[in-house]
N, C-alpha and C. Protein backbone atom coordinates (compact mmCIF):
# COMPACT_ATOMS: atom_id res chain seq x y z
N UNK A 1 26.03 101.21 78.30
CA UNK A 1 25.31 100.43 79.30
C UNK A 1 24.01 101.16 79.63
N UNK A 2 23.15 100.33 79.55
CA UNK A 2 21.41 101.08 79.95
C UNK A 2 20.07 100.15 79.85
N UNK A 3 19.05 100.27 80.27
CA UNK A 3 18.03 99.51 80.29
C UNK A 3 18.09 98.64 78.96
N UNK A 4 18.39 99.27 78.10
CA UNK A 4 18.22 98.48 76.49
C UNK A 4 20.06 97.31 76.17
N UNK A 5 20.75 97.13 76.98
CA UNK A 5 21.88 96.50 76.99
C UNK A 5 21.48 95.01 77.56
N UNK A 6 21.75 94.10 76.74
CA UNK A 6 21.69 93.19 76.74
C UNK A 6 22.94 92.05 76.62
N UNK A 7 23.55 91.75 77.95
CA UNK A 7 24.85 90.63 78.14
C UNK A 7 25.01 88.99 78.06
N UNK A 8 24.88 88.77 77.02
CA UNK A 8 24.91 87.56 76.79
C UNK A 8 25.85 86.16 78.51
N UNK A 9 25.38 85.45 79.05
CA UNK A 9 25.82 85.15 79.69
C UNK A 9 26.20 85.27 81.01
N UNK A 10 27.40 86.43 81.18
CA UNK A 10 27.50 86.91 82.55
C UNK A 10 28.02 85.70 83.53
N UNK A 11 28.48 84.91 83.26
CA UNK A 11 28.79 83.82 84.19
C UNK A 11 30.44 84.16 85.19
N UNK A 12 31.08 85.15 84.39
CA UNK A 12 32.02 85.30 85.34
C UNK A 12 32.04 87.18 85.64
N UNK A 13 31.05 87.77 86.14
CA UNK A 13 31.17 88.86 86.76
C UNK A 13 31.32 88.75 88.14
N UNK A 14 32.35 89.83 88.47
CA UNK A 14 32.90 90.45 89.79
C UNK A 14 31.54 91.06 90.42
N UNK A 15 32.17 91.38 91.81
CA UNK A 15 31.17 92.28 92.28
C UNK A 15 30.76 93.80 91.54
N UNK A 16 31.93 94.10 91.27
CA UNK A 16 32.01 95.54 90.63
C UNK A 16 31.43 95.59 89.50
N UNK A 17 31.36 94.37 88.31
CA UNK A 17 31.01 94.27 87.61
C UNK A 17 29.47 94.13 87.55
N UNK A 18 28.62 93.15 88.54
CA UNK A 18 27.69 93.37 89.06
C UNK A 18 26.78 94.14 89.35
N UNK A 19 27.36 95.01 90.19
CA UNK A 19 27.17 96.40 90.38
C UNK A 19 26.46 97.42 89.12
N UNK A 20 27.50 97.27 88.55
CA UNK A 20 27.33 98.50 87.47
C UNK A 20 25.97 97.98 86.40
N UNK A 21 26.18 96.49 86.03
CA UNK A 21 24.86 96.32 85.69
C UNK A 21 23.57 96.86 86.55
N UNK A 22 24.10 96.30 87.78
CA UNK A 22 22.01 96.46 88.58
C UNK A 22 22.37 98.37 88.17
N UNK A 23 23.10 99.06 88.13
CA UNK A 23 23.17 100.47 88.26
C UNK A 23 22.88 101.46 87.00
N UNK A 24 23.04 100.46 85.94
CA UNK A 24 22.55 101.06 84.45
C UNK A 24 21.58 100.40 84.17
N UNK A 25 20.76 99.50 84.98
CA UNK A 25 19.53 98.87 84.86
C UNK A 25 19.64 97.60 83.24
N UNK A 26 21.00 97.41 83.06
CA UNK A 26 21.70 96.66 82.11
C UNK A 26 20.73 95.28 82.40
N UNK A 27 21.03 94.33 81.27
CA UNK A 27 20.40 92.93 81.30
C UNK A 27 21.60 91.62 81.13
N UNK A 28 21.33 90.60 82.37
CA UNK A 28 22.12 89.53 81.93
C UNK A 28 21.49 88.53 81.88
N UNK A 29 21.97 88.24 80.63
CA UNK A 29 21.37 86.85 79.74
C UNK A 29 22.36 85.51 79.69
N UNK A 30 20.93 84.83 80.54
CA UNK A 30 21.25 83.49 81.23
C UNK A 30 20.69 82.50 79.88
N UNK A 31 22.17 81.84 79.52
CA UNK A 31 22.19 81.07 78.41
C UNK A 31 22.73 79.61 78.51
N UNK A 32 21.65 79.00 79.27
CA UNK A 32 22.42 77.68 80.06
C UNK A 32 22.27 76.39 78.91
N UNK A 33 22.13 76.43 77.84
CA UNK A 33 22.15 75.52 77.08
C UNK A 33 24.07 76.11 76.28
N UNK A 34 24.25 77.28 76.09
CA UNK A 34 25.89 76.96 75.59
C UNK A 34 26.56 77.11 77.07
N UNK A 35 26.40 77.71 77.94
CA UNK A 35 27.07 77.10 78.81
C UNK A 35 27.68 76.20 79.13
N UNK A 36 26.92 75.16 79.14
CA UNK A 36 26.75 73.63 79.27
C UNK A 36 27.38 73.27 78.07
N UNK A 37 27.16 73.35 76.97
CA UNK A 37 27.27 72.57 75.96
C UNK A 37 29.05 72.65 75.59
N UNK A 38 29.50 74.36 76.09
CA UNK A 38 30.65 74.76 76.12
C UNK A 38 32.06 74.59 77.51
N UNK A 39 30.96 74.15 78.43
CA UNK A 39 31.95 74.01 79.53
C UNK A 39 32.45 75.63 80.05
N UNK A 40 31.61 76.45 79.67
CA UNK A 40 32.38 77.37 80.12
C UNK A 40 32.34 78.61 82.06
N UNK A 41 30.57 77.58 82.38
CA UNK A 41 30.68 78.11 83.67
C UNK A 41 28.88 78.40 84.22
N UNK A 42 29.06 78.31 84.84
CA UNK A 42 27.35 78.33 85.62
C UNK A 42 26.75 79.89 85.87
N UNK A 43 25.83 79.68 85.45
CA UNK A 43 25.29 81.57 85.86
C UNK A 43 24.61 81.39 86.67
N UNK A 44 25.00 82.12 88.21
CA UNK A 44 24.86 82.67 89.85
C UNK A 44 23.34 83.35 89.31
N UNK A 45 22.77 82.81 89.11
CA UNK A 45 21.16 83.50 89.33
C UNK A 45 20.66 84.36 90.61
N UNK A 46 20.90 83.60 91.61
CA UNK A 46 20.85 83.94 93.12
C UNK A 46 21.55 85.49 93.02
N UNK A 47 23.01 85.42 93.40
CA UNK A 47 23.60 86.50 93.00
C UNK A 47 23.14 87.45 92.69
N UNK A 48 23.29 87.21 91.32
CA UNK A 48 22.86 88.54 90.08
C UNK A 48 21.75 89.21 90.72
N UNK A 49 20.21 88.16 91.05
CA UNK A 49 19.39 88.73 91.88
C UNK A 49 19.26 89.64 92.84
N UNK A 50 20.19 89.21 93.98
CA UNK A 50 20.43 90.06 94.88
C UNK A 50 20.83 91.02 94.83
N UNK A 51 21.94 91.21 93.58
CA UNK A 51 22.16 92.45 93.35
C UNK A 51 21.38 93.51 92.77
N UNK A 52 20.37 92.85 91.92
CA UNK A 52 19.29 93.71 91.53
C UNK A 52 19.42 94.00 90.48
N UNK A 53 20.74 92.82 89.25
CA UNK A 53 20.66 92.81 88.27
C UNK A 53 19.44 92.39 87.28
N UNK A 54 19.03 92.80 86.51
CA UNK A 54 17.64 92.48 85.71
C UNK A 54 18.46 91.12 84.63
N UNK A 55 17.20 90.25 84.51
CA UNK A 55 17.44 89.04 84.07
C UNK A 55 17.31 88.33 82.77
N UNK A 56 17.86 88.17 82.04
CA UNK A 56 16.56 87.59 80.97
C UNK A 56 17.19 86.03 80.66
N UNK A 57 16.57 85.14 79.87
CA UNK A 57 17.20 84.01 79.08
C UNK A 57 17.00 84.10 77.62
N UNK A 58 18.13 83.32 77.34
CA UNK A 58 18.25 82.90 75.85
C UNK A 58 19.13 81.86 75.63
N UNK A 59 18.34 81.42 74.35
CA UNK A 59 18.65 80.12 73.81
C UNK A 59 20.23 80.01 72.99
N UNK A 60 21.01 81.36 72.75
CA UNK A 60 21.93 81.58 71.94
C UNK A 60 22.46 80.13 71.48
N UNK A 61 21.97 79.70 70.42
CA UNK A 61 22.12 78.87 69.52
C UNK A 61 23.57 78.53 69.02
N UNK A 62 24.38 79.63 69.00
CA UNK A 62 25.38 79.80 68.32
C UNK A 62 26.15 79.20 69.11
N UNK A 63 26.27 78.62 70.28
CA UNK A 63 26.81 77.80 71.19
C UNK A 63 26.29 77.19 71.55
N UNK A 64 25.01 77.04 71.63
CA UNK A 64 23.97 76.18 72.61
C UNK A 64 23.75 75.27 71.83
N UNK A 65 22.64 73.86 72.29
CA UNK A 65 22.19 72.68 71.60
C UNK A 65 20.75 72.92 70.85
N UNK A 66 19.78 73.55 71.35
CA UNK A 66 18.12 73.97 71.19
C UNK A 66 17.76 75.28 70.94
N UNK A 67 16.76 75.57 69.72
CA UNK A 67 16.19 76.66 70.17
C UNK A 67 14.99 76.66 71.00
N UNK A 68 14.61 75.93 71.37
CA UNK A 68 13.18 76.18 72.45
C UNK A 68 13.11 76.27 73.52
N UNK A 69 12.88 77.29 73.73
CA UNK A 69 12.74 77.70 75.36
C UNK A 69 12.41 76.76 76.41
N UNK A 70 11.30 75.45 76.42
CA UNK A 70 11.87 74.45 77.27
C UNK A 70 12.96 73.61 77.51
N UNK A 71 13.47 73.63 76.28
CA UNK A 71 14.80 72.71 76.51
C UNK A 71 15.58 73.98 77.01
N UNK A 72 15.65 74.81 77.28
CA UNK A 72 16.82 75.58 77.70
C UNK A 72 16.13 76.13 79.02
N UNK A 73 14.88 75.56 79.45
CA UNK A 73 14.63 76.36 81.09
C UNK A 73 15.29 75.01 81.70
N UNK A 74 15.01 73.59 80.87
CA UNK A 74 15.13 72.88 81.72
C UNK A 74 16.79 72.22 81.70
N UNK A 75 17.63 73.21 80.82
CA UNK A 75 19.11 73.27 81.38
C UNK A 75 19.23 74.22 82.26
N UNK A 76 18.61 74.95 82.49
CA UNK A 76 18.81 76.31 83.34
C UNK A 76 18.28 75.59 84.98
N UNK A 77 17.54 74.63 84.88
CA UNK A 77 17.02 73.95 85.99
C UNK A 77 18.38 73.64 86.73
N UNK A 78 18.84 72.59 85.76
CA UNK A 78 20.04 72.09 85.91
C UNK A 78 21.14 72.71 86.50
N UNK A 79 21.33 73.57 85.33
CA UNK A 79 22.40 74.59 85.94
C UNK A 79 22.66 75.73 87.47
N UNK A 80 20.93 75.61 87.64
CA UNK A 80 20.96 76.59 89.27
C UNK A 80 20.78 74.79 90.32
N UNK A 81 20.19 74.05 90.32
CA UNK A 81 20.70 72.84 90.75
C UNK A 81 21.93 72.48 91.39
N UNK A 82 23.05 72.59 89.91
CA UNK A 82 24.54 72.80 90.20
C UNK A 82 24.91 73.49 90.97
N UNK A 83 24.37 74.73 91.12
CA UNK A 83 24.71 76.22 92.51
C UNK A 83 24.23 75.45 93.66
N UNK A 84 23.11 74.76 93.88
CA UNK A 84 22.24 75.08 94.96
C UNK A 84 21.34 76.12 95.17
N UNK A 85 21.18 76.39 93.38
CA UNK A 85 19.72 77.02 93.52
C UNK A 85 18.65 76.70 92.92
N UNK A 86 17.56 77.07 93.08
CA UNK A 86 16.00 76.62 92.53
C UNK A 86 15.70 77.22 91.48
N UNK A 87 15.62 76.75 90.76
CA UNK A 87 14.41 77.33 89.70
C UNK A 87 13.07 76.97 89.22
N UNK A 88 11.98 77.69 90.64
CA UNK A 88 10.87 76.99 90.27
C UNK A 88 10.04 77.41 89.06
N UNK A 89 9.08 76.39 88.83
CA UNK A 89 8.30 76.19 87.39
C UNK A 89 7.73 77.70 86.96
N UNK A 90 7.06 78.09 88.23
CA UNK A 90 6.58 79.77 88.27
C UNK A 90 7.65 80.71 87.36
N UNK A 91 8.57 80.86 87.93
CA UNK A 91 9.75 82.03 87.81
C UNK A 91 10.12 81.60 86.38
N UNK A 92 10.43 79.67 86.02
CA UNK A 92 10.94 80.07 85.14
C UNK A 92 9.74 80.45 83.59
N UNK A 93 8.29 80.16 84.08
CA UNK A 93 7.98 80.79 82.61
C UNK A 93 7.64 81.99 83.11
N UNK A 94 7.95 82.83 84.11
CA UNK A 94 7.71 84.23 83.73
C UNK A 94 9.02 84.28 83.01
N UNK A 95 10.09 84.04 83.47
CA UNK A 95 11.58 84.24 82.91
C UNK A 95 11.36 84.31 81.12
N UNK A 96 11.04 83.04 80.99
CA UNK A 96 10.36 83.05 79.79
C UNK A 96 9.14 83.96 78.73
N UNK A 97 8.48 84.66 79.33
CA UNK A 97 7.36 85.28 78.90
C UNK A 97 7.30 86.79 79.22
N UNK A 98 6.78 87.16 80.12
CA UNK A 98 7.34 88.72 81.00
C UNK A 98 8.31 89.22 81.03
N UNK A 99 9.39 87.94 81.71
CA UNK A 99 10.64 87.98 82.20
C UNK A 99 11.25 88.73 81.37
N UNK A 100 11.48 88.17 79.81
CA UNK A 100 12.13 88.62 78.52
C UNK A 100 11.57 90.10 77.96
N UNK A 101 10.30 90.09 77.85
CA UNK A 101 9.77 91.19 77.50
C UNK A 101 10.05 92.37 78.38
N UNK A 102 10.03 92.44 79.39
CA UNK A 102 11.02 93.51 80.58
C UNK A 102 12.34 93.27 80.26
N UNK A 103 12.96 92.33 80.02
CA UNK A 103 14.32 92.97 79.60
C UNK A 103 14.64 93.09 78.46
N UNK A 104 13.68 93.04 76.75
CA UNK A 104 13.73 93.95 75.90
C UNK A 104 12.96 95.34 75.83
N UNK A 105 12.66 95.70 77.15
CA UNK A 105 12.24 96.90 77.25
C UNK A 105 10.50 97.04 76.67
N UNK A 106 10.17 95.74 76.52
CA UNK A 106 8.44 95.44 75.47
C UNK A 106 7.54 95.06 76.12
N UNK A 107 8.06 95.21 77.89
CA UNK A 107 6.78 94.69 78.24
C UNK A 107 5.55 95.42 78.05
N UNK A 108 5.06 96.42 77.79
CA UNK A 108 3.88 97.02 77.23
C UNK A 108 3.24 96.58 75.79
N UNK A 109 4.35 95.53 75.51
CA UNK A 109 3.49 95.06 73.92
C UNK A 109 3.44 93.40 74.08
N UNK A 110 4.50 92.74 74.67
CA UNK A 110 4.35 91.86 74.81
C UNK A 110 5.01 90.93 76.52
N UNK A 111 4.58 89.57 76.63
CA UNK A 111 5.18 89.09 77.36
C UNK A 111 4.09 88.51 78.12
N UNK A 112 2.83 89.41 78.13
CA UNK A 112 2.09 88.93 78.94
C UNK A 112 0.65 89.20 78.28
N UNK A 113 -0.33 88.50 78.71
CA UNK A 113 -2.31 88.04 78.08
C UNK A 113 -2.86 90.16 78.80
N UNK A 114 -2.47 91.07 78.05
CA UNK A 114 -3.40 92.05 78.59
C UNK A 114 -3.77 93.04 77.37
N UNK A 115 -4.92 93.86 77.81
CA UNK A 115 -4.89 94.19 76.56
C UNK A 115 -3.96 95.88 76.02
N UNK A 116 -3.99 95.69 74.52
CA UNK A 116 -3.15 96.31 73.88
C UNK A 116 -1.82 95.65 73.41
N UNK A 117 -1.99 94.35 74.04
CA UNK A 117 -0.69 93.67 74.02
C UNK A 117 -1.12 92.42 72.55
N UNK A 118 0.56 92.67 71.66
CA UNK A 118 -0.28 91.47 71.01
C UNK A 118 -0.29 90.51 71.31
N UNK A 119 -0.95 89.60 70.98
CA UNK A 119 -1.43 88.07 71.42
C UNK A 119 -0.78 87.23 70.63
N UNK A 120 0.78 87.37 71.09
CA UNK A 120 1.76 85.89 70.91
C UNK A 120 1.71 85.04 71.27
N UNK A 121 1.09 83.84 71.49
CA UNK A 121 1.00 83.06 72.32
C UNK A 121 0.91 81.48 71.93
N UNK A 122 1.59 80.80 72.87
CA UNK A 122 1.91 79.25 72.62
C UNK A 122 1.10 78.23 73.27
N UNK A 123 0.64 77.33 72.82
CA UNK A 123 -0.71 76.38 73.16
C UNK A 123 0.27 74.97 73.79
N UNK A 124 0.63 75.02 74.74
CA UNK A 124 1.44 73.47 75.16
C UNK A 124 0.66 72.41 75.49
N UNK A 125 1.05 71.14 75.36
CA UNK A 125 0.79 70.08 76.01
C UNK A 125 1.81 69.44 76.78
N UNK A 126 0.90 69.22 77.72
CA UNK A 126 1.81 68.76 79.05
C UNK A 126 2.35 67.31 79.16
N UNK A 127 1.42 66.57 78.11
CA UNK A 127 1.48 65.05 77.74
C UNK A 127 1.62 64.54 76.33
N UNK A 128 2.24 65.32 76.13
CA UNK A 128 3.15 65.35 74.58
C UNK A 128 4.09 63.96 73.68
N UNK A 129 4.28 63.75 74.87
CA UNK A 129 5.38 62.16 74.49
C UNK A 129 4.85 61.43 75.94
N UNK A 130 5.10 60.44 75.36
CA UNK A 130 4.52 59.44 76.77
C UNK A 130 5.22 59.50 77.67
N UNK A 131 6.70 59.37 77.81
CA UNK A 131 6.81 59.87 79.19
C UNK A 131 6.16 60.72 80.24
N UNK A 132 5.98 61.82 78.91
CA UNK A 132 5.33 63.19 79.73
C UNK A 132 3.96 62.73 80.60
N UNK A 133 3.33 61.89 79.55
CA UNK A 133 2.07 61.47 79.98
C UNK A 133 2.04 60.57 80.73
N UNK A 134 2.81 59.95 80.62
CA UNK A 134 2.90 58.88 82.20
C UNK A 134 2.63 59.75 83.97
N UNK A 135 3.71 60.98 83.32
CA UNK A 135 4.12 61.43 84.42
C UNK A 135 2.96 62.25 85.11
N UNK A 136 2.16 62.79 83.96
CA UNK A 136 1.08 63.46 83.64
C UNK A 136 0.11 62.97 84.87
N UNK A 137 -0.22 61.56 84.59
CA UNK A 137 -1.52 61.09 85.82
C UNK A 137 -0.78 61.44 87.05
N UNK A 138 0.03 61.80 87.46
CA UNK A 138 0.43 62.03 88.85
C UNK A 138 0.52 63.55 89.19
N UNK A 139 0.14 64.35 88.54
CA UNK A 139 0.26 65.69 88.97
C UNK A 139 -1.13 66.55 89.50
N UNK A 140 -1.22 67.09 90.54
CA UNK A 140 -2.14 67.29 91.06
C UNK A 140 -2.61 68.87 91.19
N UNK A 141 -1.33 69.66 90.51
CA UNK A 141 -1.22 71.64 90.56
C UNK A 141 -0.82 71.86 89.25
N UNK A 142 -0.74 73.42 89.01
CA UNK A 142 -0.40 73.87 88.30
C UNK A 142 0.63 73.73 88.26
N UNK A 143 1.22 74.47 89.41
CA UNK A 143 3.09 74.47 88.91
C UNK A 143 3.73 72.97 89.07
N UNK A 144 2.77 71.75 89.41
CA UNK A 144 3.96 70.21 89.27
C UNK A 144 3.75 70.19 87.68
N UNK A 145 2.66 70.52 86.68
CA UNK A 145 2.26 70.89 85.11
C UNK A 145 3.35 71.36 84.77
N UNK A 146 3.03 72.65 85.16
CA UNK A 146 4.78 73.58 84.85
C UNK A 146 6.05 73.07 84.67
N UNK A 147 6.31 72.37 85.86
CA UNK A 147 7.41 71.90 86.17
C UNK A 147 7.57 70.74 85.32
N UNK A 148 6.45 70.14 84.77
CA UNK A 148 6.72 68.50 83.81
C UNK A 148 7.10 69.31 82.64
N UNK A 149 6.26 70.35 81.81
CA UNK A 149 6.71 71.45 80.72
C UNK A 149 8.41 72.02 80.81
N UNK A 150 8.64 72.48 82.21
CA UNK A 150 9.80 72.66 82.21
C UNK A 150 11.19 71.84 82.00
N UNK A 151 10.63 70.58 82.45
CA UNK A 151 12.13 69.73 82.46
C UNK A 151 12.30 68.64 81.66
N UNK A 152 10.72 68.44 80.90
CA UNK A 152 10.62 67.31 80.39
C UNK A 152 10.40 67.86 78.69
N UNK A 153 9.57 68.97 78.89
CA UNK A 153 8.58 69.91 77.62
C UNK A 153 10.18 69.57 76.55
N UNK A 154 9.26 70.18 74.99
CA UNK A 154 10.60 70.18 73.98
C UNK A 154 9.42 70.84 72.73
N UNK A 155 10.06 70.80 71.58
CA UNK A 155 8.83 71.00 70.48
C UNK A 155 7.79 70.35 69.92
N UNK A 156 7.74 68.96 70.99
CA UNK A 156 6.57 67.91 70.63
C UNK A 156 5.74 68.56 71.79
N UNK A 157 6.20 69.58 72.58
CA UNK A 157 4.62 70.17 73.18
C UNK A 157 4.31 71.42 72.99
N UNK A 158 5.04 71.77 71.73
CA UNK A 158 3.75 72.67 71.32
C UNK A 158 2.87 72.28 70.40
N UNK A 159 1.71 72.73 70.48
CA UNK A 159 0.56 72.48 69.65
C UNK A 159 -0.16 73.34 68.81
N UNK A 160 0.49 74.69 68.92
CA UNK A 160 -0.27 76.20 68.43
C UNK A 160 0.70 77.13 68.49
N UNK A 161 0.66 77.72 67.77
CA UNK A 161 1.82 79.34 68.15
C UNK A 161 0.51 80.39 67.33
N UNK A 162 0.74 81.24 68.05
CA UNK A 162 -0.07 82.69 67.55
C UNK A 162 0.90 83.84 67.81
N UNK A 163 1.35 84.23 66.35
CA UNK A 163 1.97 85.51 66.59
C UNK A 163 1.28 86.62 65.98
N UNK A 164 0.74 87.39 67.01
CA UNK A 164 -0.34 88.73 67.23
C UNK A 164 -1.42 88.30 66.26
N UNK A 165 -2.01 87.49 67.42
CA UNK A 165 -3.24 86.74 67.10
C UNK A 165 -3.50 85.58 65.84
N UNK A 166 -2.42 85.43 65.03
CA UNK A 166 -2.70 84.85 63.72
C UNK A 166 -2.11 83.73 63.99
N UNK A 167 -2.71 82.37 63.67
CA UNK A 167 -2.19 81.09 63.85
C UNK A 167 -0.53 80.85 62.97
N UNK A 168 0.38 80.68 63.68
CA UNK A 168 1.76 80.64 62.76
C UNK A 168 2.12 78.96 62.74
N UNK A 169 1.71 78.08 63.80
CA UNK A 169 1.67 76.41 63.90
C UNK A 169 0.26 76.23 64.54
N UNK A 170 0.56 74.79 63.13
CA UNK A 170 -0.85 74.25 64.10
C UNK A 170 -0.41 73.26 63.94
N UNK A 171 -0.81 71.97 64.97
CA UNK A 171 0.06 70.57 65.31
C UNK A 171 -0.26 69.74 64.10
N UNK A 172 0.73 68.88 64.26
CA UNK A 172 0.91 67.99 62.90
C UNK A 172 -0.53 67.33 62.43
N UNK A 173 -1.22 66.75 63.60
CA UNK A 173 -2.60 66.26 63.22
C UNK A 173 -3.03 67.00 62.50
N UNK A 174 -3.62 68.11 62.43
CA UNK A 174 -4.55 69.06 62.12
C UNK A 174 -4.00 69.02 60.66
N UNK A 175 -2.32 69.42 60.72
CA UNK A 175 -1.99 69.31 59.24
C UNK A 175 -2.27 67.80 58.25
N UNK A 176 -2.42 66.88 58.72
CA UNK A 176 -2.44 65.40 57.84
C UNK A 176 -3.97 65.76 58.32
N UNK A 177 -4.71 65.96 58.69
CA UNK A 177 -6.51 65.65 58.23
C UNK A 177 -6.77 66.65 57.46
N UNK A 178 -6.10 67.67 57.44
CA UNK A 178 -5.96 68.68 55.78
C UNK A 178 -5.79 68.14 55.01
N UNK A 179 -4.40 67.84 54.78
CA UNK A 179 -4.26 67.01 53.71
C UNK A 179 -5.11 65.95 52.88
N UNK A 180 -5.60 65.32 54.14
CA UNK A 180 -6.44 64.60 53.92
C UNK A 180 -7.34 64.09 52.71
């Protein structure tokens, strides 16, 4: 157990158990897409917090429905919902971005736009599928944006991926006027 330990899940820890994570500076990984998909139990976000357990998410596939990180913030929405807790748009893409990179121990290389850091980074659209865009003319902030990305977002809003700086997707348009 130590900063570099990483717990898939965590949905049924004790206090004691709790404990010893926030105390080896351990990581629990909130995986609300197999959760859900498995029936097997809601992860106490709140909780864990308070205790001062460190956080991360993942998509663990191997039970879950999605790999993309919006479809799985916006089961994770769901799932603290179910508690009676929040998960606002803010928290969850740091959860997503920072969030993760502090609990693989990388935040000095990645997670976040600074420099020395490489420049992984994902280009979204917020009005991706028409729903989105319906919903789109009514948002007036950043985080109600966020929040349409979060609960609505999927892989029709990304539009770009850059991993350490080098284009790895570019949206389908771009590819058919190549072709072209």
């Amino acid at each position: 157990m130590g900063a570099k330990t990483l717990l898939g899940h965590c949905i049924h820890l004790n206090h004691r158990e709790a404990r010893v994570l926030a105390e080896t500076r351990s990581v629990a990984v909130f995986c609300p897409t197999s959760n859900l998909f498995l029936g097997s139990g809601l992860f106490d976000h709140a909780r864990l917090a308070a205790d001062g357990v460190r956080i991360g998410v993942a998509t663990d596939i191997g039970g879950g429905t999605d790999y993309g990180m919006l479809a799985t913030m916006a089961e994770g929405y769901k799932v603290l919902q179910l508690r009676g807790q929040r998960l606002n748009p803010l928290q969850s893409f740091f959860m997503m971005t920072l969030g993760n990179a502090q609990a693989l121990s990388l935040e000095g290389a990645i997670g976040q736009i600074a420099p020395g850091n490489a420049a992984d980074l994902v280009v979204l659209d917020a009005g991706a599928t028409p729903a989105m865009a319906l919903r789109q003319q009514t948002i007036s902030s950043l985080s109600e944006e966020l929040f349409l990305l979060q609960t609505l977002g999927d892989d029709r809003s990304v539009v770009e991926v850059y991993v350490a700086g080098a284009n790895a997707k570019t949206s389908l348009g771009d590819l058919a006027d190549a072709s072209a």
